[in-house]
N, C-alpha and C. Protein backbone atom coordinates (compact mmCIF):
# COMPACT_ATOMS: atom_id res chain seq x y z
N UNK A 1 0.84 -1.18 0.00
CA UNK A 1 0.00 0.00 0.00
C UNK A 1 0.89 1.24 0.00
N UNK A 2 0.64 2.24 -0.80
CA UNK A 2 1.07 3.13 -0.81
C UNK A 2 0.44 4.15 0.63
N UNK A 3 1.56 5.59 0.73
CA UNK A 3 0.96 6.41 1.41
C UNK A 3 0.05 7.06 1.09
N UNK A 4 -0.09 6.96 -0.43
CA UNK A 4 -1.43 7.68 -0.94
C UNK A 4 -2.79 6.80 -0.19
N UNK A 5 -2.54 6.19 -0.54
CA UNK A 5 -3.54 4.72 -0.40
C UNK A 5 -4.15 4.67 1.09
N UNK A 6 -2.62 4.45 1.98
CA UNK A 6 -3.16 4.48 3.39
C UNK A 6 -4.23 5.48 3.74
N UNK A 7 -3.75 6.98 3.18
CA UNK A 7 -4.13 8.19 3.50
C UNK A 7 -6.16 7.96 3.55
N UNK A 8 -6.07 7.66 1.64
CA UNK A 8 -7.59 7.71 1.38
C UNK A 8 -8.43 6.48 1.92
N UNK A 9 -7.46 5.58 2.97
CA UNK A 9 -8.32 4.39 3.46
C UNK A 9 -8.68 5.19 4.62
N UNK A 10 -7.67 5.77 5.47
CA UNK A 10 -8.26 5.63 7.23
C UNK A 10 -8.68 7.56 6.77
N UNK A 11 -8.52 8.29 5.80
CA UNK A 11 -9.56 9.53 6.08
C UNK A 11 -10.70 9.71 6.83
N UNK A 12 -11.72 8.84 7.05
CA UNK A 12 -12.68 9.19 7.96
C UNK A 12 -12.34 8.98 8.87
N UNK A 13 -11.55 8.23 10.12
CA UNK A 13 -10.85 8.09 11.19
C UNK A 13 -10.37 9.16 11.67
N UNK A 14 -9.65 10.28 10.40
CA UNK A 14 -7.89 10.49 10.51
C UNK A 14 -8.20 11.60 11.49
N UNK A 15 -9.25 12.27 12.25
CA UNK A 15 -9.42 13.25 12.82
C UNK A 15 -8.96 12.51 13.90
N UNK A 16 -9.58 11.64 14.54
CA UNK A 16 -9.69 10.79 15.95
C UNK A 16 -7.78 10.49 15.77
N UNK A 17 -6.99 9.49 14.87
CA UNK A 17 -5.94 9.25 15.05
C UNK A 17 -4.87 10.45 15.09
N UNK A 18 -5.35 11.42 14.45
CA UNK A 18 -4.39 12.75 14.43
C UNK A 18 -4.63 13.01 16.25
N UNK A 19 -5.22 12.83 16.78
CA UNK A 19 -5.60 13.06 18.39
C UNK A 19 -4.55 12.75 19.17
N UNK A 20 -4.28 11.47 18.85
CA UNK A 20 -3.14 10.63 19.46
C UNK A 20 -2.04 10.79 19.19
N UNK A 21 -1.67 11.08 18.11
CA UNK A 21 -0.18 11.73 17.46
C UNK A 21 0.03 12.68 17.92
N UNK A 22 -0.51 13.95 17.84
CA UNK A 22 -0.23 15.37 18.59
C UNK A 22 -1.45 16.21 18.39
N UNK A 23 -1.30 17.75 18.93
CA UNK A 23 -2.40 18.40 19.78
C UNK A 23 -1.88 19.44 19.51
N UNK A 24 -3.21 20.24 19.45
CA UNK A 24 -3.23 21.65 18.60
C UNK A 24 -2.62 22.64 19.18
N UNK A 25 -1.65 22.02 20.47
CA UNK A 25 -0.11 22.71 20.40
C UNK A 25 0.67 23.18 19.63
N UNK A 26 0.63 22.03 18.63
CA UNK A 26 1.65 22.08 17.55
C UNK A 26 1.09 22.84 16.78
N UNK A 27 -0.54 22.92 15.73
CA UNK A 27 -0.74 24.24 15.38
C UNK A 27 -0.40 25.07 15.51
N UNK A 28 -1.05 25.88 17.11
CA UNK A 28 -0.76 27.62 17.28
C UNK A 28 0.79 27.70 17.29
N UNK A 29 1.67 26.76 17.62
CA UNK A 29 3.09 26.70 17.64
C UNK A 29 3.76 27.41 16.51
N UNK A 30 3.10 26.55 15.37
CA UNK A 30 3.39 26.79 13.78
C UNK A 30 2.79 28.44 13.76
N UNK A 31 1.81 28.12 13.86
CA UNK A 31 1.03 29.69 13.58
C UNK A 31 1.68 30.97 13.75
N UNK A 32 1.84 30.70 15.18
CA UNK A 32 2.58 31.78 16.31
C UNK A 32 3.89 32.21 15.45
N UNK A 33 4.50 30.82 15.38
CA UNK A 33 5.88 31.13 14.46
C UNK A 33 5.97 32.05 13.58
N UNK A 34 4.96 32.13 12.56
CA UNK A 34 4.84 32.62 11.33
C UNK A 34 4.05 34.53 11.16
N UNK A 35 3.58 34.24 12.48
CA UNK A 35 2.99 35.34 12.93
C UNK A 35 1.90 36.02 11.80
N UNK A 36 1.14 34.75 11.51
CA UNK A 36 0.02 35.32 10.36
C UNK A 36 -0.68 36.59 10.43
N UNK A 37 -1.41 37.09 9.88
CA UNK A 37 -2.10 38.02 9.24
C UNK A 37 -3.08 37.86 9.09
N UNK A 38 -4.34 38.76 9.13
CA UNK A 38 -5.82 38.04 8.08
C UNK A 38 -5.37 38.42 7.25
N UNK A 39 -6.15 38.03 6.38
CA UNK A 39 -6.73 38.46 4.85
C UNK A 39 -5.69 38.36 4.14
N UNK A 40 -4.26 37.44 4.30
CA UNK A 40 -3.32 37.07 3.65
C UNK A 40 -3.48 35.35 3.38
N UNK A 41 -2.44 34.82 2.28
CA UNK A 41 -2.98 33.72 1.72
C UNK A 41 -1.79 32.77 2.18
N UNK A 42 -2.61 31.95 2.37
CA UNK A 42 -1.47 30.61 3.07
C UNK A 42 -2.03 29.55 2.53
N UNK A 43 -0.36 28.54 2.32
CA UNK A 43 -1.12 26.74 1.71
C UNK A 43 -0.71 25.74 2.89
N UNK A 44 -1.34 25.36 2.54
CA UNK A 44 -1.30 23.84 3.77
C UNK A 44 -1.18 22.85 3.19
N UNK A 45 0.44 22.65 2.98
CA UNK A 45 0.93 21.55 2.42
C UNK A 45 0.49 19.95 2.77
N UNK A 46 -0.03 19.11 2.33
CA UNK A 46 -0.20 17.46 3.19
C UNK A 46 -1.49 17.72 3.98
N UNK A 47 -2.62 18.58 3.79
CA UNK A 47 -3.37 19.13 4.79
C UNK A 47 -3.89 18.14 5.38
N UNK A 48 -4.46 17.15 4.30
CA UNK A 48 -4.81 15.71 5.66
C UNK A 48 -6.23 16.47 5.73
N UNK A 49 -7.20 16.40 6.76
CA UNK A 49 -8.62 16.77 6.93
C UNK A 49 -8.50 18.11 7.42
N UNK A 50 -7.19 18.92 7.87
CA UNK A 50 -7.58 20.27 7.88
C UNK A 50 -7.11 20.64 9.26
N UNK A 51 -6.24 19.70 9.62
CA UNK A 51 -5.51 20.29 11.13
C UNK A 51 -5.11 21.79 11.13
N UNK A 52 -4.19 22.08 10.65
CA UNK A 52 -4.10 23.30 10.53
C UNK A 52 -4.57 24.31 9.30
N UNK A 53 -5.19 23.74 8.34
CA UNK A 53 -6.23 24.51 7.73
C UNK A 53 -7.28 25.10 8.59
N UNK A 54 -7.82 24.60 9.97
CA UNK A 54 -8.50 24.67 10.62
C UNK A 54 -8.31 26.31 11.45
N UNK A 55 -6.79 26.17 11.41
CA UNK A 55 -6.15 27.41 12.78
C UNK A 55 -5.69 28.30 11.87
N UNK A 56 -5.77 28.47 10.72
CA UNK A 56 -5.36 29.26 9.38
C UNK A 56 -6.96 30.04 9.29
N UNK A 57 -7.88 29.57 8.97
CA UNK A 57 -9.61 29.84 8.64
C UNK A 57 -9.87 30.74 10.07
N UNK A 58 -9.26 30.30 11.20
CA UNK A 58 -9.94 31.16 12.33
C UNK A 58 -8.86 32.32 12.31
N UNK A 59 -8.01 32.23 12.06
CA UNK A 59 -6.93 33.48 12.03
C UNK A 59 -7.46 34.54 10.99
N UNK A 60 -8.47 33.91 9.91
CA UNK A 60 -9.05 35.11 9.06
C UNK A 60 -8.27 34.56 7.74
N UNK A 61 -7.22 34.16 7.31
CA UNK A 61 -6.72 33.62 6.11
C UNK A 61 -7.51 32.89 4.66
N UNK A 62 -6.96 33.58 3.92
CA UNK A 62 -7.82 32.94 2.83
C UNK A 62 -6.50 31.38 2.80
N UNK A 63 -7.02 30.17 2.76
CA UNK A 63 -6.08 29.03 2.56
C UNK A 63 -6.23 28.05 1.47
N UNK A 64 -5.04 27.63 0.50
CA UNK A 64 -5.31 26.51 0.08
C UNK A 64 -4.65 25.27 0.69
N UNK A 65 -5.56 24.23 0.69
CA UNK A 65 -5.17 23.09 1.05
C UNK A 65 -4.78 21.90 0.06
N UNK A 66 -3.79 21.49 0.13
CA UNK A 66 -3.30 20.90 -0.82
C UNK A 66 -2.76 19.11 -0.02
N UNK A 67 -3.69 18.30 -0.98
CA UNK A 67 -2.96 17.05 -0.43
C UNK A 67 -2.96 15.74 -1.54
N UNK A 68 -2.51 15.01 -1.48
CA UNK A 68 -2.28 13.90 -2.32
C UNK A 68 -3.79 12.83 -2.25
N UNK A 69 -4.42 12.85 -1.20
CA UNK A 69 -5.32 12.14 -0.95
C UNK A 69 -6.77 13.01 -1.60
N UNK A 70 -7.33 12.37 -2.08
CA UNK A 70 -8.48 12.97 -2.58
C UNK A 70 -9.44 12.64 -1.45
N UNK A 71 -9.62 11.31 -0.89
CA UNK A 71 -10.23 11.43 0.08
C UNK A 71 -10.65 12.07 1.47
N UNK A 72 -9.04 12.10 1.59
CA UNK A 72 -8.66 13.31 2.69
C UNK A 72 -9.39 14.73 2.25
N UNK A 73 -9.16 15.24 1.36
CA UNK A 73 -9.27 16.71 0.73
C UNK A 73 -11.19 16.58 0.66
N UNK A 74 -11.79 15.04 0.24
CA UNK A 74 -13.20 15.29 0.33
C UNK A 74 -13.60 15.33 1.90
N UNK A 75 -12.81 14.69 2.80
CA UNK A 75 -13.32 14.98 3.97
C UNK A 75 -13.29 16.46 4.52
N UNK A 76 -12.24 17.02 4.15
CA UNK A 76 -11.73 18.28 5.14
C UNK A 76 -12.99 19.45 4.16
N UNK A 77 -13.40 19.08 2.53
CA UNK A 77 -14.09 20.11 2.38
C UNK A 77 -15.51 19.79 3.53
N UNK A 78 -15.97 18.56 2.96
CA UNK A 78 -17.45 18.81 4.24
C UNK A 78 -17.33 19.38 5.59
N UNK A 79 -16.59 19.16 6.47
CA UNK A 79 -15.57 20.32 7.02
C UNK A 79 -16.12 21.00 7.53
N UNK A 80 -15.49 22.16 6.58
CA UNK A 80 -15.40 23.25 5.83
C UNK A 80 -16.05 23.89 5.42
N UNK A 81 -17.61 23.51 5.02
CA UNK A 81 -18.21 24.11 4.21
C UNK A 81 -18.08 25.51 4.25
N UNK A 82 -18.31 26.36 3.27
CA UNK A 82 -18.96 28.04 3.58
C UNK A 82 -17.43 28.51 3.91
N UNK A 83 -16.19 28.05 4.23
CA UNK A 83 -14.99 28.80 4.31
C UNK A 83 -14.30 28.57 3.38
N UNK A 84 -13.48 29.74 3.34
CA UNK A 84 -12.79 30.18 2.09
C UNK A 84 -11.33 29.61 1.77
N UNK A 85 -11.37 28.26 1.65
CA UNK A 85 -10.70 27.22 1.52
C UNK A 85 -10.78 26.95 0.22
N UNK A 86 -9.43 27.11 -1.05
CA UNK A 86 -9.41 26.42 -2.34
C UNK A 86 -8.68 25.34 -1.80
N UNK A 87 -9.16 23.84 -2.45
CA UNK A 87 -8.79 22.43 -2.28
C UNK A 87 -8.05 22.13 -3.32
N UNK A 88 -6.87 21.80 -3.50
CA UNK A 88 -6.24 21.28 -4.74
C UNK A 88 -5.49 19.75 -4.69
N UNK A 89 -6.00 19.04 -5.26
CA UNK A 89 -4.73 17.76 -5.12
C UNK A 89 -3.58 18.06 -5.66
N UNK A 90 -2.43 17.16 -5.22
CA UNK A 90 -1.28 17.74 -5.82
C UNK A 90 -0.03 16.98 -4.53
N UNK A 91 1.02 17.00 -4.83
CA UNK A 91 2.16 16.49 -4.44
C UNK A 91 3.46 17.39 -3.74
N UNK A 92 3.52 17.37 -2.78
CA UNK A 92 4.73 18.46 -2.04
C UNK A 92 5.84 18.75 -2.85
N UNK A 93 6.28 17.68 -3.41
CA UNK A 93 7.08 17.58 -4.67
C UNK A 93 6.68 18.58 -6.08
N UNK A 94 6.08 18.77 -5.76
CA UNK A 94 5.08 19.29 -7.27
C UNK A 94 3.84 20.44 -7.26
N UNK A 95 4.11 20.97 -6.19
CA UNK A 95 2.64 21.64 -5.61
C UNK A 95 1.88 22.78 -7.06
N UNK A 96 0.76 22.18 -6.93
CA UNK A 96 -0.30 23.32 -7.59
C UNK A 96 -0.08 24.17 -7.61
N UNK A 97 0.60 24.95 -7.52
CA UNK A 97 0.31 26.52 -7.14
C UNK A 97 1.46 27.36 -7.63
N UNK A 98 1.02 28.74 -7.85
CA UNK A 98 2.18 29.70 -8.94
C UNK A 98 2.86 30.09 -7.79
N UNK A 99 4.00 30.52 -8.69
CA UNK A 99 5.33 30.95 -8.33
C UNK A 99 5.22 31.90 -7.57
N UNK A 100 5.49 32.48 -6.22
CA UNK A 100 5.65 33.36 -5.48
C UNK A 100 4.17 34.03 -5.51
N UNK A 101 3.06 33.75 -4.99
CA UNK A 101 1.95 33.73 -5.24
C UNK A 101 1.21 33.60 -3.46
N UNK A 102 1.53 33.15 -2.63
CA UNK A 102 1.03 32.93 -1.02
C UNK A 102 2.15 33.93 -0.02
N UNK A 103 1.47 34.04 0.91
CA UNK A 103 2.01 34.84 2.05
C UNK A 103 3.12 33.73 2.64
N UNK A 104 2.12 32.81 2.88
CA UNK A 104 2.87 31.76 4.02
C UNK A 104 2.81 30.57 3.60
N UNK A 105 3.56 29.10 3.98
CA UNK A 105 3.13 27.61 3.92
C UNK A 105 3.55 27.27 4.57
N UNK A 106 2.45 26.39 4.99
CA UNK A 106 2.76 25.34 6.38
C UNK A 106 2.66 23.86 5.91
N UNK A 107 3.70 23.31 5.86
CA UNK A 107 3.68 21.38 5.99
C UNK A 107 3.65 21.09 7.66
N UNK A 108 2.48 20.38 7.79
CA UNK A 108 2.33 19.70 9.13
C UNK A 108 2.30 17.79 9.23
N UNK A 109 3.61 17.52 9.43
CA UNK A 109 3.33 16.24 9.46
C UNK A 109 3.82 15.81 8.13
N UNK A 110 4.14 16.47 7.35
CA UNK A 110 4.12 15.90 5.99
C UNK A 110 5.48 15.15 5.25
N UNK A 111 6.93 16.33 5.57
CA UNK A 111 8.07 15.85 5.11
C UNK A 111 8.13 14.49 4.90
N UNK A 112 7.96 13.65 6.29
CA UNK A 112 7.90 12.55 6.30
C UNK A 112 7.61 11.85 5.81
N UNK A 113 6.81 12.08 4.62
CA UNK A 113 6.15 11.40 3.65
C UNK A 113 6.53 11.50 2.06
N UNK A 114 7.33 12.39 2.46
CA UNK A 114 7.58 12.62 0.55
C UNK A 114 8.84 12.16 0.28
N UNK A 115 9.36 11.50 -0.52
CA UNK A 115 10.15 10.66 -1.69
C UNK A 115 11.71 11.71 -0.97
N UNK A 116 11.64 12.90 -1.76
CA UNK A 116 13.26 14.13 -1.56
C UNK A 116 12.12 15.07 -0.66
N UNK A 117 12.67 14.99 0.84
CA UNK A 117 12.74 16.16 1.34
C UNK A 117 12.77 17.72 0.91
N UNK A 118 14.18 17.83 0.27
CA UNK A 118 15.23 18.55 -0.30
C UNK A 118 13.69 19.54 -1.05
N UNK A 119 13.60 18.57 -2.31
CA UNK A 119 13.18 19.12 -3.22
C UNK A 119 11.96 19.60 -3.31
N UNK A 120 10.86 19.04 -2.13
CA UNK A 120 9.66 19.38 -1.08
C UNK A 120 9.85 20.58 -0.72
N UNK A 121 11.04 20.87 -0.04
CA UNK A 121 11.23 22.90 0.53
C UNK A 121 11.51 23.48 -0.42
N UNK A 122 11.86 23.00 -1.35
CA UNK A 122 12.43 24.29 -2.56
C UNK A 122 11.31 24.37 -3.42
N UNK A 123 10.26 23.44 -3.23
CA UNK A 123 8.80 23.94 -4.00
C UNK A 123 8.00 24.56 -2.96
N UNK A 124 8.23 24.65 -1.71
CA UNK A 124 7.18 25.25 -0.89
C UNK A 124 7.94 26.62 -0.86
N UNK A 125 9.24 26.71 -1.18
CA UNK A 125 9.68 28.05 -1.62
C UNK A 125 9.51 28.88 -2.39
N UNK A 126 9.18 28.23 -3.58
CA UNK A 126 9.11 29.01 -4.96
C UNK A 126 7.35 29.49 -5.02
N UNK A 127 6.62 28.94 -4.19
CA UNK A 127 5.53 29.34 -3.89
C UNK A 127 5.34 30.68 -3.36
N UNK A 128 6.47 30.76 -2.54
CA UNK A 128 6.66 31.61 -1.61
C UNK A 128 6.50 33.64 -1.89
N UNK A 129 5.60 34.42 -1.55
CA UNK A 129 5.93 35.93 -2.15
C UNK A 129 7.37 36.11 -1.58
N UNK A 130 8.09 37.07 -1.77
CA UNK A 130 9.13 37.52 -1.18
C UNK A 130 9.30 38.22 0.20
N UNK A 131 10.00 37.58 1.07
CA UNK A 131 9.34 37.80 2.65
C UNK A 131 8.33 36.75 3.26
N UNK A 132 7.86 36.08 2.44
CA UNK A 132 6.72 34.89 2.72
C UNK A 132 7.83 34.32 4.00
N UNK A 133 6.76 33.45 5.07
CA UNK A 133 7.50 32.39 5.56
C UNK A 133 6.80 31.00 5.11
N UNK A 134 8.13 30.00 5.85
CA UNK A 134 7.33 28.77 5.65
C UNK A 134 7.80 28.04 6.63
N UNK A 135 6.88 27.34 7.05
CA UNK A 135 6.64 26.40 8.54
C UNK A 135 6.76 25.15 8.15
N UNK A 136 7.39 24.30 8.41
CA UNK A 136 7.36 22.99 8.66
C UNK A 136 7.42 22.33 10.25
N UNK A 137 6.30 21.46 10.75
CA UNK A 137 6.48 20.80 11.67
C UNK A 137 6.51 18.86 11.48
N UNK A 138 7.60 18.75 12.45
CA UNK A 138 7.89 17.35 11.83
C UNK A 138 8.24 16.69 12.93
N UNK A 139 8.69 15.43 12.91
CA UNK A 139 9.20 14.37 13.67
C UNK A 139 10.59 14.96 14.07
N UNK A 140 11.28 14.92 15.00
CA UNK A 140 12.75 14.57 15.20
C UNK A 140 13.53 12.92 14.74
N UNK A 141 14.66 12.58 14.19
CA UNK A 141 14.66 11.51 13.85
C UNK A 141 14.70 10.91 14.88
N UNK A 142 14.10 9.57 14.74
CA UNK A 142 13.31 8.04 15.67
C UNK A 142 14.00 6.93 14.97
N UNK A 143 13.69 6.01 15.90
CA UNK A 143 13.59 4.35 15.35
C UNK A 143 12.40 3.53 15.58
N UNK A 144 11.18 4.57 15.33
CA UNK A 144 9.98 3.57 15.59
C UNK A 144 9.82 3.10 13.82
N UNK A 145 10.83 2.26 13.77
CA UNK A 145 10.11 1.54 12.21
C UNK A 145 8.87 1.14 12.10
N UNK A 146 8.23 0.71 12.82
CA UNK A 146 6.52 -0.06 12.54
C UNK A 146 6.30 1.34 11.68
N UNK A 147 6.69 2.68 11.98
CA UNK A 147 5.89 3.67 11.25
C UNK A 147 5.81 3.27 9.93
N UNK A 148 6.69 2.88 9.29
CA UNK A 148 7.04 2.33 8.03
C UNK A 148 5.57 1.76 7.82
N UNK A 149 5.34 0.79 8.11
CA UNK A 149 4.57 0.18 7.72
C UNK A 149 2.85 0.08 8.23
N UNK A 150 3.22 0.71 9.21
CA UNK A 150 1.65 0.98 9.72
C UNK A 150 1.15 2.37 9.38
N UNK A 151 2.09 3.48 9.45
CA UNK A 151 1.83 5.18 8.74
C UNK A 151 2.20 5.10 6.97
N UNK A 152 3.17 4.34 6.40
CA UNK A 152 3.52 4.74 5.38
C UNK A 152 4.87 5.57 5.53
N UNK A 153 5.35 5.90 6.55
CA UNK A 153 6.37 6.91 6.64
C UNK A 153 7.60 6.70 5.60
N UNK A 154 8.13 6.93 4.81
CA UNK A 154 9.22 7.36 4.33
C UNK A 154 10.68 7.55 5.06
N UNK A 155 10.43 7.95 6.23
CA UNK A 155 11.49 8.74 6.80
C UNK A 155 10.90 8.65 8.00
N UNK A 156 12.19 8.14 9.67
CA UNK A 156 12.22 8.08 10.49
C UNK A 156 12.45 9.16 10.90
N UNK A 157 11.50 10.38 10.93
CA UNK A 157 12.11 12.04 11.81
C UNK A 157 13.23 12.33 10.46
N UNK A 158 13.71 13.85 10.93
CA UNK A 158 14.70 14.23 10.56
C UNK A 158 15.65 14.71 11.77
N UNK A 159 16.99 14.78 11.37
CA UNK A 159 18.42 15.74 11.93
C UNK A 159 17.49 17.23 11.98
N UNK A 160 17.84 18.00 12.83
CA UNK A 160 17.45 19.41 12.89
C UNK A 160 18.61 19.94 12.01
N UNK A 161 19.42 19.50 12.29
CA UNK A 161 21.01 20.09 11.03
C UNK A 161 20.87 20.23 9.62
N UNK A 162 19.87 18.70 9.21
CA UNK A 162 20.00 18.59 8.06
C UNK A 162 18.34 19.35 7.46
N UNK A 163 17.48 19.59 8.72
CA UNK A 163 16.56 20.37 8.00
C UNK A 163 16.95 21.38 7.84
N UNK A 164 17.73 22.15 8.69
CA UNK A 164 18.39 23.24 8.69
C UNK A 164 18.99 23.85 7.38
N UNK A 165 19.78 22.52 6.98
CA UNK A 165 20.72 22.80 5.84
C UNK A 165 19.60 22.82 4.42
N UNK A 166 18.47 22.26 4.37
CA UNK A 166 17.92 22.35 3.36
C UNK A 166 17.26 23.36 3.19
N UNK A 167 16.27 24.00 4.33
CA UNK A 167 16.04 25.20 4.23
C UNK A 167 17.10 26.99 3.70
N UNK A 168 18.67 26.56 4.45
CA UNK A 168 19.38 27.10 3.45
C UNK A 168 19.54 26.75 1.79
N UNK A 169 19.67 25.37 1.94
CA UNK A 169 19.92 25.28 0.09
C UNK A 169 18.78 25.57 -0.83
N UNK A 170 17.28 25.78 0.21
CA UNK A 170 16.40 25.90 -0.91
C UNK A 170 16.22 27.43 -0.74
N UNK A 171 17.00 28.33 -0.25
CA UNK A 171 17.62 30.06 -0.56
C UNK A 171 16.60 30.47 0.80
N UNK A 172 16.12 30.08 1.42
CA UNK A 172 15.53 30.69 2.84
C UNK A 172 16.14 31.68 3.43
N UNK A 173 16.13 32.76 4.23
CA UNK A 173 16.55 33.42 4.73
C UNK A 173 15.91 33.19 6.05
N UNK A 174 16.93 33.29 7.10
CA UNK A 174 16.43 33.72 8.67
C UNK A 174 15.74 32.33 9.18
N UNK A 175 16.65 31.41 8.79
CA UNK A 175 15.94 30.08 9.50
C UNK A 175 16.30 29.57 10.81
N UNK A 176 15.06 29.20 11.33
CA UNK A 176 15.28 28.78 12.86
C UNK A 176 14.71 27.04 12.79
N UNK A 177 15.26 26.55 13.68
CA UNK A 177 14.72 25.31 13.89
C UNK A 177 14.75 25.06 15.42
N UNK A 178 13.80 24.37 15.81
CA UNK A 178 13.07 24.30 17.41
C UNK A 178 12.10 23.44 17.32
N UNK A 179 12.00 22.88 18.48
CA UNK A 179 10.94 22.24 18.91
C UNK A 179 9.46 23.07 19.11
N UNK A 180 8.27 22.06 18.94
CA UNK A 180 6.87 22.53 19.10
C UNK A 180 6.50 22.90 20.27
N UNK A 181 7.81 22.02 21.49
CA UNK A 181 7.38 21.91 22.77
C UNK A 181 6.35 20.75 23.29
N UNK A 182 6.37 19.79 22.14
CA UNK A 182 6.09 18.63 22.38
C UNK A 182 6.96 17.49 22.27
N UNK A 183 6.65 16.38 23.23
CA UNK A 183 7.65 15.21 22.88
C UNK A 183 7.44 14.28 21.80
């Protein structure tokens, strides 16, 4: 099974299991970071049913949500209804969306899932307006392999060094890396 696959099997669940993984700590964490704006435009990379699409919509943000799962993306619109959420499928690797075109992007949960890291930040970059930020929250690297095979994971966590270093190579300016303040 692919991670696509997993994704569009347990979507109706994925609210309840996102519970157990982490807590909308890690949202306002991201949020806070980025120090949003209303009425500015942010994507939500991997959105999944809308974890932090969720804390983006109450901040006043116009958001697109972007995820590989179609199922996922049909759950998070019912949602959603009536908010100003564009839904796009599409690949972190590859994202929908024009060139320097959003305020902000947030991947929550997602790195972990895509094929090149690397090449994941340098498209959530080029998305990017000039001055844009972009948030990623992720794993620290682990050895819980079952993730492999019970999440789909790709990747056991990352090095903070080596996210570090990619966010430089994909031309970032002013990067910090830190914990959510969760374990």
């Amino acid at each position: 099974m692919s991670s696509k696959q997993y994704f569009d099997s347990v979507a109706p669940q994925w609210d309840t299991i996102r519970q157990s993984l982490f807590s909308e700590a890690v949202r306002e964490k991201a949020i806070a970071t980025a120090k949003v704006k209303p009425g500015k435009i942010a994507v939500d990379v991997g959105a999944g049913t809308g974890f932090v699409t969720e804390g983006l919509i109450h901040k006043g943000l116009k958001v697109i949500s972007v995820d590989s799962s179609a199922e996922m993306l049909r759950q998070m619109q019912e949602k959603f209804r009536g908010a100003d959420v564009d839904y796009r499928l599409g690949e972190a690797e590859k994202l929908p969306i024009d060139d320097a075109s959003v305020d902000y992007v947030f991947a929550n949960m997602c790195l972990h899932h895509v094929g090149n890291p690397l090449v994941a930040i340098k498209e959530m970059r080029r998305a990017l307006k000039p001055g844009g930020k972009l948030v990623i929250t992720d794993m620290d690297e682990h050895q819980f392999e079952f993730l492999r095979t019970e999440q789909h994971d790709r990747w056991l966590g990352f090095k903070r060094e080596d996210v570090e270093q990619w966010f430089v190579e994909a031309g970032l300016k002013g990067v910090v890396v830190g914990a959510a303040g969760e374990t």
